[in-house]
Protein backbone atom coordinates (compact mmCIF):
# COMPACT_ATOMS: atom_id res chain seq x y z
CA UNK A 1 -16.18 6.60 -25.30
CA UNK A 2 -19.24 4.26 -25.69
CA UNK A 3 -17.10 1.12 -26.04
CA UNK A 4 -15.49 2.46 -22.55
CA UNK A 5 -18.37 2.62 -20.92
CA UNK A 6 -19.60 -0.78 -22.34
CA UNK A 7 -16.25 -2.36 -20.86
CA UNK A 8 -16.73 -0.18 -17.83
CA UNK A 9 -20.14 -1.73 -17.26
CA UNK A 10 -19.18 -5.31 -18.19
CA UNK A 11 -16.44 -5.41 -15.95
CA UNK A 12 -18.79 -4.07 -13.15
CA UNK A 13 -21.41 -6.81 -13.44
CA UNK A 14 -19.15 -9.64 -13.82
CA UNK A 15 -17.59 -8.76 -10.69
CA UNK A 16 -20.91 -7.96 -8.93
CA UNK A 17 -22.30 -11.61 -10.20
CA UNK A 18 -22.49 -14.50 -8.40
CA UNK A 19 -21.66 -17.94 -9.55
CA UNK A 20 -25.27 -19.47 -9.51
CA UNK A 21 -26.09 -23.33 -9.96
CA UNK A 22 -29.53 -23.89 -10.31
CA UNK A 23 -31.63 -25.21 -13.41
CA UNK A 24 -30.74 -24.22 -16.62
CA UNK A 25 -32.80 -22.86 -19.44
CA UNK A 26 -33.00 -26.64 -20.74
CA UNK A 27 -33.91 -27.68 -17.68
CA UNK A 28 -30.48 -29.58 -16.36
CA UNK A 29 -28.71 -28.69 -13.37
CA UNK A 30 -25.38 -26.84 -13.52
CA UNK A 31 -23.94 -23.62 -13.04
CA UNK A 32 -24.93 -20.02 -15.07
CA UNK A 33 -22.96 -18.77 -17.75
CA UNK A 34 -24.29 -15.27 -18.10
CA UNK A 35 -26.19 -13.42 -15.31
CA UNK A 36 -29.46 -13.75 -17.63
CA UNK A 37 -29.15 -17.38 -16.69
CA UNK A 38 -28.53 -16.34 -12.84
CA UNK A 39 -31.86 -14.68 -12.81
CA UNK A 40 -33.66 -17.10 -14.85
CA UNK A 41 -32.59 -19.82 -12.09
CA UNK A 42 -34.97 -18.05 -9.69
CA UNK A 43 -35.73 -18.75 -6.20
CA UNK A 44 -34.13 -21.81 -5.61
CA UNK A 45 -30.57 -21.47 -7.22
CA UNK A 46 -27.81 -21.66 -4.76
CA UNK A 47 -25.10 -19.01 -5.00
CA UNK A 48 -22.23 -20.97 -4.72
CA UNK A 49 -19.41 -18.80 -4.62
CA UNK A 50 -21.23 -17.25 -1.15
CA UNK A 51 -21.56 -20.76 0.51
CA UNK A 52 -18.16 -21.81 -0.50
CA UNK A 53 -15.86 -19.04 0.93
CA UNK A 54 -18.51 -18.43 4.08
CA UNK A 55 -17.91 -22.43 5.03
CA UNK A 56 -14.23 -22.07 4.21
CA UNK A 57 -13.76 -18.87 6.38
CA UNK A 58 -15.57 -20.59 9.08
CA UNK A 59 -13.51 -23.81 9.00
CA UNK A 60 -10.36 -21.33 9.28
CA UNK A 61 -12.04 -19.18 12.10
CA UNK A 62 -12.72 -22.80 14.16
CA UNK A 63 -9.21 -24.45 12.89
CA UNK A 64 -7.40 -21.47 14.37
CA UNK A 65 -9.41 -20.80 17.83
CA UNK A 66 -9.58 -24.49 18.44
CA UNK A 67 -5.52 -25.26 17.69
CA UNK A 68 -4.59 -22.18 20.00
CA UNK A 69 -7.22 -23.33 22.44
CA UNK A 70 -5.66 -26.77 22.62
CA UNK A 71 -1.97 -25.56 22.94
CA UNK A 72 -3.22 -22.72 25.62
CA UNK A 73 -1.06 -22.50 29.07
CA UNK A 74 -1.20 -20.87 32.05
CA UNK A 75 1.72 -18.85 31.70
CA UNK A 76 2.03 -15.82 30.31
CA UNK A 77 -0.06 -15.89 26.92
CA UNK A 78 2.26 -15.35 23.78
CA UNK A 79 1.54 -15.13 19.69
CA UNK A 80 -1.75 -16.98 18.79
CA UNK A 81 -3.07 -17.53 22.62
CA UNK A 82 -2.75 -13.64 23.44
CA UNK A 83 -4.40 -12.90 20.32
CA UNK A 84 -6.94 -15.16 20.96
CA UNK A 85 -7.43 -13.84 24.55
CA UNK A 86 -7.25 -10.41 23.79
CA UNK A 87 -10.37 -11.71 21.12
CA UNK A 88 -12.35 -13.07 23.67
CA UNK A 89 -12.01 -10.93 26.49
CA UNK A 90 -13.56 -7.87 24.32
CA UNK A 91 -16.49 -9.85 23.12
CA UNK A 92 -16.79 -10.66 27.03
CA UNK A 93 -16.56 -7.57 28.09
CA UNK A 94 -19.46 -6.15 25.09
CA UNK A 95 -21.59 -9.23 25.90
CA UNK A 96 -21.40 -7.99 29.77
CA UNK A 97 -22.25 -4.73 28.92
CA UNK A 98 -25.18 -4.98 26.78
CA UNK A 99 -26.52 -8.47 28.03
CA UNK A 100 -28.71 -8.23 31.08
CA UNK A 101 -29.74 -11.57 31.84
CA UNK A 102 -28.07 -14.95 32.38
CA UNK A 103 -27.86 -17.42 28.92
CA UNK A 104 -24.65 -19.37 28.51
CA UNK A 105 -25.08 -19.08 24.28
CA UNK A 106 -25.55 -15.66 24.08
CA UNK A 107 -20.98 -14.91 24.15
CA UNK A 108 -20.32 -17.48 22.27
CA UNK A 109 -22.66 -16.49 19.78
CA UNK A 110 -21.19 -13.17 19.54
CA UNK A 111 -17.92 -14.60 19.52
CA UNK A 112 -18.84 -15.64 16.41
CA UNK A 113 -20.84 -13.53 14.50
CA UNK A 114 -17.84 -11.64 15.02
CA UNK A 115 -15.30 -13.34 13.66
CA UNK A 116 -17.11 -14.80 11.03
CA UNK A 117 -18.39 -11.73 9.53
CA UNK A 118 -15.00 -10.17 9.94
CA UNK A 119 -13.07 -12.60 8.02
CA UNK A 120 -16.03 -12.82 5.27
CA UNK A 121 -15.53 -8.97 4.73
CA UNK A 122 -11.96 -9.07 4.86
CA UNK A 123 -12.12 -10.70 1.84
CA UNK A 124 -13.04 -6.67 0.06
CA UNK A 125 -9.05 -6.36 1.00
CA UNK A 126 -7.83 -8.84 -1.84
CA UNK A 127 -7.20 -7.44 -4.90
CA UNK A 128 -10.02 -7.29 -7.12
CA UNK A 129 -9.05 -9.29 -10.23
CA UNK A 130 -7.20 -12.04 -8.34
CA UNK A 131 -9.66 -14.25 -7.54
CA UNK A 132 -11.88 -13.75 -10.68
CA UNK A 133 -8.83 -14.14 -12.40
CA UNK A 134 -7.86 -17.43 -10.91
CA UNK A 135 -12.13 -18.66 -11.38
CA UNK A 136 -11.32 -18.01 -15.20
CA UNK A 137 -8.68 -19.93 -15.88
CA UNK A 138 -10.55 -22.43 -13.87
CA UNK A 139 -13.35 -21.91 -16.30
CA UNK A 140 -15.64 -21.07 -13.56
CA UNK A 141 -17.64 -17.87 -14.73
CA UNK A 142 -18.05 -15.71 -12.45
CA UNK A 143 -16.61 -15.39 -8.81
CA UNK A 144 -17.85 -13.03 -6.12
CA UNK A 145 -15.44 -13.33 -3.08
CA UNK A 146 -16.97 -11.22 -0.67
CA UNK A 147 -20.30 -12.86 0.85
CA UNK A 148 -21.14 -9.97 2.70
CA UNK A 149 -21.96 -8.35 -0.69
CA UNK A 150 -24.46 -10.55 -1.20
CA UNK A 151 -28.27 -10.13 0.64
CA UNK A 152 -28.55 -13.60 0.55
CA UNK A 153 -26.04 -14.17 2.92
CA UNK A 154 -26.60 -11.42 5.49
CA UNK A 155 -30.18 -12.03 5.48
CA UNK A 156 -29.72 -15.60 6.26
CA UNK A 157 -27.69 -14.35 9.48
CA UNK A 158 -29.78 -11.75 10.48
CA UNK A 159 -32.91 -14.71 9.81
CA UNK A 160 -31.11 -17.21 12.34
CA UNK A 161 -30.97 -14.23 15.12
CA UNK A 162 -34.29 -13.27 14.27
CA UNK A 163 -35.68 -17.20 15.28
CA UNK A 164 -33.41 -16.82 18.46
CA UNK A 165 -35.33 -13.47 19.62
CA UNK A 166 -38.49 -15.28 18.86
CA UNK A 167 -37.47 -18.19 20.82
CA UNK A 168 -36.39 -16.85 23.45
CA UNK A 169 -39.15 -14.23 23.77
CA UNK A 170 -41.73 -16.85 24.00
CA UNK A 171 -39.00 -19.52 26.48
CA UNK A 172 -38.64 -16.40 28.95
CA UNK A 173 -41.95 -14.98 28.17
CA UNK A 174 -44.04 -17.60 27.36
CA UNK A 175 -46.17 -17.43 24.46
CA UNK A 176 -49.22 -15.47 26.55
CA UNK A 177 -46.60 -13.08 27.99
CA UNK A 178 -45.03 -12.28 24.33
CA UNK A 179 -48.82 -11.85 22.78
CA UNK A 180 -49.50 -9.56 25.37
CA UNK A 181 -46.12 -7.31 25.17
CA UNK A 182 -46.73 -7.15 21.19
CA UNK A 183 -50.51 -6.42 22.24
CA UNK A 184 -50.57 -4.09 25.03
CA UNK A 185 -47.45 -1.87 24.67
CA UNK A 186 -46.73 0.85 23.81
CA UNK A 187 -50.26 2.47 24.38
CA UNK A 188 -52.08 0.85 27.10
CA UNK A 189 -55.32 2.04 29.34
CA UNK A 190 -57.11 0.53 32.41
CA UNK A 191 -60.37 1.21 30.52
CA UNK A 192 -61.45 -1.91 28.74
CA UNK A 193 -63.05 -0.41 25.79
CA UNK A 194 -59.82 1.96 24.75
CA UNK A 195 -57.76 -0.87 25.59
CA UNK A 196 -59.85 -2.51 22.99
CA UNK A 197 -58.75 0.04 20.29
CA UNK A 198 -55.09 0.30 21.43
CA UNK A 199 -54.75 -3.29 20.79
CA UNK A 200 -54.45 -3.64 16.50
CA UNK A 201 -52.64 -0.01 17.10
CA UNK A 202 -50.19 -1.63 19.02
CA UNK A 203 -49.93 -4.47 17.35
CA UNK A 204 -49.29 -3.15 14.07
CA UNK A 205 -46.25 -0.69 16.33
CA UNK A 206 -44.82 -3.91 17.39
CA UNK A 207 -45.02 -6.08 14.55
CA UNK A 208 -43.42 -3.24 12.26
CA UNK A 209 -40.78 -3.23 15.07
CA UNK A 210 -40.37 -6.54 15.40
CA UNK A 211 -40.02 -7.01 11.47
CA UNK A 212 -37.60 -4.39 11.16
CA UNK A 213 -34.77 -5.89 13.18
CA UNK A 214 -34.01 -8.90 10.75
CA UNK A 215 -34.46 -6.25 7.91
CA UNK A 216 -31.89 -3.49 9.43
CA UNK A 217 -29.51 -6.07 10.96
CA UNK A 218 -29.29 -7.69 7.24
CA UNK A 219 -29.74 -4.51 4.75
CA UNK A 220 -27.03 -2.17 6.85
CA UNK A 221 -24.53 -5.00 6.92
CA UNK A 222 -24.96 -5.67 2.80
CA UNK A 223 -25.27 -1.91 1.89
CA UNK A 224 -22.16 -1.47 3.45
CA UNK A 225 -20.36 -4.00 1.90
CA UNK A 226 -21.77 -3.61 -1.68
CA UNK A 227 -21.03 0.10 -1.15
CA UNK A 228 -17.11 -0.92 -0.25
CA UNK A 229 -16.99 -3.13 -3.19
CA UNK A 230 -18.54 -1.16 -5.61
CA UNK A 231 -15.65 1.93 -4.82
CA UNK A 232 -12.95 -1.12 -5.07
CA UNK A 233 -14.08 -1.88 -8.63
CA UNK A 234 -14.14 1.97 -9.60
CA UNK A 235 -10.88 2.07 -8.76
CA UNK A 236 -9.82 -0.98 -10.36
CA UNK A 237 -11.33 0.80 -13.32
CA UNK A 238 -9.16 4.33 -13.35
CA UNK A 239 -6.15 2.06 -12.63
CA UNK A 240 -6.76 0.78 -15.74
CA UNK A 241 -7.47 3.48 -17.34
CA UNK A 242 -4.06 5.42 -14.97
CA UNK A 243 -2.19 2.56 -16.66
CA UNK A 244 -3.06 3.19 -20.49
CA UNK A 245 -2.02 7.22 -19.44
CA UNK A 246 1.03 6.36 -18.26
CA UNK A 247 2.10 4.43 -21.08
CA UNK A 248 2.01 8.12 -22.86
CA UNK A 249 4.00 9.24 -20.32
CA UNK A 250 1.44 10.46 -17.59
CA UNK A 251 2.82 8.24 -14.21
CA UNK A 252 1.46 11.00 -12.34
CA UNK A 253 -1.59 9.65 -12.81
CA UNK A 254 -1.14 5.75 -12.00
CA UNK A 255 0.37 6.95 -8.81
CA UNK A 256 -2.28 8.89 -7.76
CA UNK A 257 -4.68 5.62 -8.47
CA UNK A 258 -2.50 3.91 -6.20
CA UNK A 259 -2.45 6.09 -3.18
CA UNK A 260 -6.54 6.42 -3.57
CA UNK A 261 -6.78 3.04 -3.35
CA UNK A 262 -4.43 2.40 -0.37
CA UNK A 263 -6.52 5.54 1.14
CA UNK A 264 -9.31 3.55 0.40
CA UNK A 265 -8.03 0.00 1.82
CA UNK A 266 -6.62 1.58 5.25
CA UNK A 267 -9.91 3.42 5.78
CA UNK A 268 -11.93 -0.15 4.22
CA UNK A 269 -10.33 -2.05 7.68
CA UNK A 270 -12.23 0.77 10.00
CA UNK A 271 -15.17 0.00 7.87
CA UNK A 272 -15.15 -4.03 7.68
CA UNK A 273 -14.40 -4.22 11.38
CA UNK A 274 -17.17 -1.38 12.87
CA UNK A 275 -19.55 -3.61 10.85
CA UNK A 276 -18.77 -6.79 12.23
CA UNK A 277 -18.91 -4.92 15.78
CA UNK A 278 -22.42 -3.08 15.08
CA UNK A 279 -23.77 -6.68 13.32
CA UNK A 280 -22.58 -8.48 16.98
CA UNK A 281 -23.42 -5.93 19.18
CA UNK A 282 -27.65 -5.19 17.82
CA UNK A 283 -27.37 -9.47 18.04
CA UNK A 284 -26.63 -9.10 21.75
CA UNK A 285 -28.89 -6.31 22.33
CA UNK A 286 -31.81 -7.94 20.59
CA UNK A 287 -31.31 -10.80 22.79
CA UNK A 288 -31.25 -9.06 25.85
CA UNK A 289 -34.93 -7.09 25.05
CA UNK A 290 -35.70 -11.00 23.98
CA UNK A 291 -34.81 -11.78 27.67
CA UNK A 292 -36.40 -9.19 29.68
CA UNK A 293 -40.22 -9.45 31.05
CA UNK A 294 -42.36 -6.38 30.99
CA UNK A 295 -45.17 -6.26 33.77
């Protein structure tokens, strides 16, 4: 039972681990070999595995859109186009909804925080020892093919919307007009001395606020993911261990690690897509409170 759970937990963390280059213990450049390494490597190490497969899902997400945009007619859209429409015309219509004011980035921003973190957690639908496999006999170490899963990823997203609220607080605002609506709001008074006190009240309110929409927008999006993951490699596990029972005889039970992780998959789409939708949608929102002037 104890070497079990050792494998158990081995096979965990070298799925959960991210294939780190950075500076190695005698201090050359190259890429970990054990996770002690990863961590060693610190602030500055690059996970690679992340940048990799988020570049190459964007380059397929911009390939595709911009091949069917190029071929588009005015006839009645077929294949690739109507998808594509279809696409675009419900990111219109949430933008509309949810967008107030008038800033030509703002859809096709969405547009692609959309598809971008769709296909990157798509990726939680391929088999779990494929790619890992295939990194191995590459001699690469580790492999983690899901960037969603890791923070450093989802807060870099969630950082880039963050400096577009700012920026656009203070364009629309102007940098007197944003001081005052972290400084003044939500308690205010006409009485100069009370107004005095309200002031570091509100803005410690605000700033918490303010703070806490990078934070949420990154931590719900990874937690999620991780979460999905995490139940993908459990399963992965019982199969394994379904496969060694059925070898006595026991297919019952190998079947039954099948259908949970079908069950799993089918319900993982729901999940993978509502994330990408809630991780577009708080973007758009954000923007709009960015965009609107309090008097």
């Amino acid at each position: 039972m104890a070497s079990e759970t050792h494998t158990s937990t081995e096979y965990i963390k070298h799925h959960l681990q991210n294939l780190t280059f950075g500076e190695l213990p005698d201090g050359s450049l190259g890429l970990a070999q054990t996770a002690e390494q990863a961590k060693a490597m610190g602030f500055w190490s690059i996970n690679v595995d992340t940048v990799a497969v988020s570049l190459i899902l964007g380059a397929i997400f911009l390939y595709f859109f911009a091949k069917i945009a190029k071929k588009a007619t005015l006839n009645v859209p077929a294949g690739g186009q109507n998808f594509v429409e279809m696409i675009i015309e419900f990111i219109d219509d949430s933008v509309r909804g949810s967008f107030t004011g008038r800033n030509p980035l703002v859809a096709p921003l969405a547009l692609t925080i959309f598809i971008w973190i769709f296909l990157m957690n798509l990726m939680d639908l391929v088999p779990i020892d494929y790619l890992p496999g295939l990194a191995t006999v590459l001699g690469l170490p580790f492999l983690k093919v899901v960037p969603t899963t890791d923070p450093n990823a989802t807060f870099g997203m969630s950082i880039a919307v963050f400096a577009l609220v700012i920026y656009y607080s203070i364009k629309v605002k102007g940098a007197a007009g944003f001081a005052g609506e972290l400084a003044l709001q939500p308690f205010s008074s006409t009485n100069p001395v009370i107004k005095g006190i309200f002031i570091p009240i509100n803005l410690f309110l605000e700033g918490v606020n303010l703070i806490a929409k990078p934070i949420s927008l990154s931590l719900r999006l990874f937690g999620n993911m991780y979460a999905g993951e995490m139940i993908f490699i459990l399963l992965a596990i019982m199969g394994g261990s379904f496969a060694a029972a059925s070898m006595g005889g026991s297919s019952v039970l190998f079947g039954t690690q099948i259908l949970l992780s079908l069950a799993w998959a089918i319900f993982h789409i729901l999940i993978i897509t509502l994330q990408a939708f809630i991780f577009m949608t708080l973007t758009i929102v954000y923007l709009d409170m960015a965009h609107q002037e309090h008097h």
